[in-house]
PDB file of N, CA and C in Angstrom:
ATOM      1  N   UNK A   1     -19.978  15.939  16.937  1.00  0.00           N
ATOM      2  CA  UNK A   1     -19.877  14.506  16.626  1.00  0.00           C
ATOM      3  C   UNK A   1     -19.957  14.296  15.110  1.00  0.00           C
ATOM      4  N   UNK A   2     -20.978  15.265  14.267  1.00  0.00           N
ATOM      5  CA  UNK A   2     -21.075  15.041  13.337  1.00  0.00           C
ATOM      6  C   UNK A   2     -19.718  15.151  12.249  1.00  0.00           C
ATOM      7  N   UNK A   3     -19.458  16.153  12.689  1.00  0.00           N
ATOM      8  CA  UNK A   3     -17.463  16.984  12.173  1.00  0.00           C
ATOM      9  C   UNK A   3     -16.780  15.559  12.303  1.00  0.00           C
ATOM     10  N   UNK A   4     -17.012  15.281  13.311  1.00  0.00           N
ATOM     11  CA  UNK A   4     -15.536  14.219  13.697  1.00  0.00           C
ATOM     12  C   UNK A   4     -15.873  13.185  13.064  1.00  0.00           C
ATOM     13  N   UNK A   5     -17.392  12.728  12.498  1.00  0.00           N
ATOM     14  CA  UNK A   5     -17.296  11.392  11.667  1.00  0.00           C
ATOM     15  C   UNK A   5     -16.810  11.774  10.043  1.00  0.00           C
ATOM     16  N   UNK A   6     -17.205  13.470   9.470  1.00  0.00           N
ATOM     17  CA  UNK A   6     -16.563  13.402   8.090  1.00  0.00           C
ATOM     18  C   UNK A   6     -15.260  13.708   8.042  1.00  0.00           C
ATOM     19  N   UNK A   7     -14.920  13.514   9.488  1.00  0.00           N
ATOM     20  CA  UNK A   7     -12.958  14.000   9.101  1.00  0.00           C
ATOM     21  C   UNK A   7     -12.411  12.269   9.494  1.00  0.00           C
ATOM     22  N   UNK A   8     -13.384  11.153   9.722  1.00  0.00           N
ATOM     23  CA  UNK A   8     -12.532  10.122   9.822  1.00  0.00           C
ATOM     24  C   UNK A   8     -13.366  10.034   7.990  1.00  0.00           C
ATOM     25  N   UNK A   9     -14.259   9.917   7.708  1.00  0.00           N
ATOM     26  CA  UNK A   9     -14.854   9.581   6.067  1.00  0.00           C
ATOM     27  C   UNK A   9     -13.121  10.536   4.986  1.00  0.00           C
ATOM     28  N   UNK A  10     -13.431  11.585   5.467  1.00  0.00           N
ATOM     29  CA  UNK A  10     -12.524  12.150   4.793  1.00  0.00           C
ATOM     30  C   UNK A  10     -10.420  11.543   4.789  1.00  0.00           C
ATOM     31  N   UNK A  11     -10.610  10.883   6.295  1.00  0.00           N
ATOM     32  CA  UNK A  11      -8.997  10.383   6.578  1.00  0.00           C
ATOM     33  C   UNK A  11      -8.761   9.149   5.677  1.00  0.00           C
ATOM     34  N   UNK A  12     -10.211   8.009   6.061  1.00  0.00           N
ATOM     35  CA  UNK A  12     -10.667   7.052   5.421  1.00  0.00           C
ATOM     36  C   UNK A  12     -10.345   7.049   3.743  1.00  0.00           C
ATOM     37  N   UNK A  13     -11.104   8.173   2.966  1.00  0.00           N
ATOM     38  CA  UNK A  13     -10.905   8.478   1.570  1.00  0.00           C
ATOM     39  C   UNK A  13      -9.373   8.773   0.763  1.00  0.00           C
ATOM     40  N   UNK A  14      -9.205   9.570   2.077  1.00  0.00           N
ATOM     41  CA  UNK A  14      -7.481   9.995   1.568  1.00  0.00           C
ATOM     42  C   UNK A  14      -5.995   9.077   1.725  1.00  0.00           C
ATOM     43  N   UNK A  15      -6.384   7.964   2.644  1.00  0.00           N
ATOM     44  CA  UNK A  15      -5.741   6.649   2.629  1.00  0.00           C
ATOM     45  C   UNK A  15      -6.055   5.898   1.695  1.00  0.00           C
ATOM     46  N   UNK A  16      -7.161   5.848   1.442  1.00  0.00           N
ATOM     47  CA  UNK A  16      -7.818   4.672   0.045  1.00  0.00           C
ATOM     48  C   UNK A  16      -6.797   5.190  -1.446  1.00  0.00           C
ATOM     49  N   UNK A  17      -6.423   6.957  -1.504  1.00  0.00           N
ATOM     50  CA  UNK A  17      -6.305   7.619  -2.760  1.00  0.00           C
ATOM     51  C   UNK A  17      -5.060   7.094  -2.348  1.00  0.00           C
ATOM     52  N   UNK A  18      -3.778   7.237  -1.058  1.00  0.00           N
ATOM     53  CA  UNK A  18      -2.884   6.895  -0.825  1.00  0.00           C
ATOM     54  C   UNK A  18      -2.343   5.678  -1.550  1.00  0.00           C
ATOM     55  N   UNK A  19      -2.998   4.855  -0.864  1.00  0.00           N
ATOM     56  CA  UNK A  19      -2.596   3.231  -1.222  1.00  0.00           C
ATOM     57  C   UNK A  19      -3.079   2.815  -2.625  1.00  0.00           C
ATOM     58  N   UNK A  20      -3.751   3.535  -3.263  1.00  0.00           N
ATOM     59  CA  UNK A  20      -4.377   3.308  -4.943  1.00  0.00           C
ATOM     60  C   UNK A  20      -3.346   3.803  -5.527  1.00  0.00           C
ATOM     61  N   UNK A  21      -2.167   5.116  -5.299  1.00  0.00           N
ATOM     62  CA  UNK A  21      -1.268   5.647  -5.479  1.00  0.00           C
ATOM     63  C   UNK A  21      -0.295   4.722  -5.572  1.00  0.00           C
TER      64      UNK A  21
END
């Protein structure tokens, strides 16, 4: 459970860098 919440933190982060892009 713990894995699967830093790979949505991590999906979360890498959309934010996306759309700042």
């Amino acid at each position: 459970m713990l894995m699967f919440t830093e790979f949505c933190h991590i999906i979360s982060y890498i959309r934010s860098c996306i759309y700042l892009m």
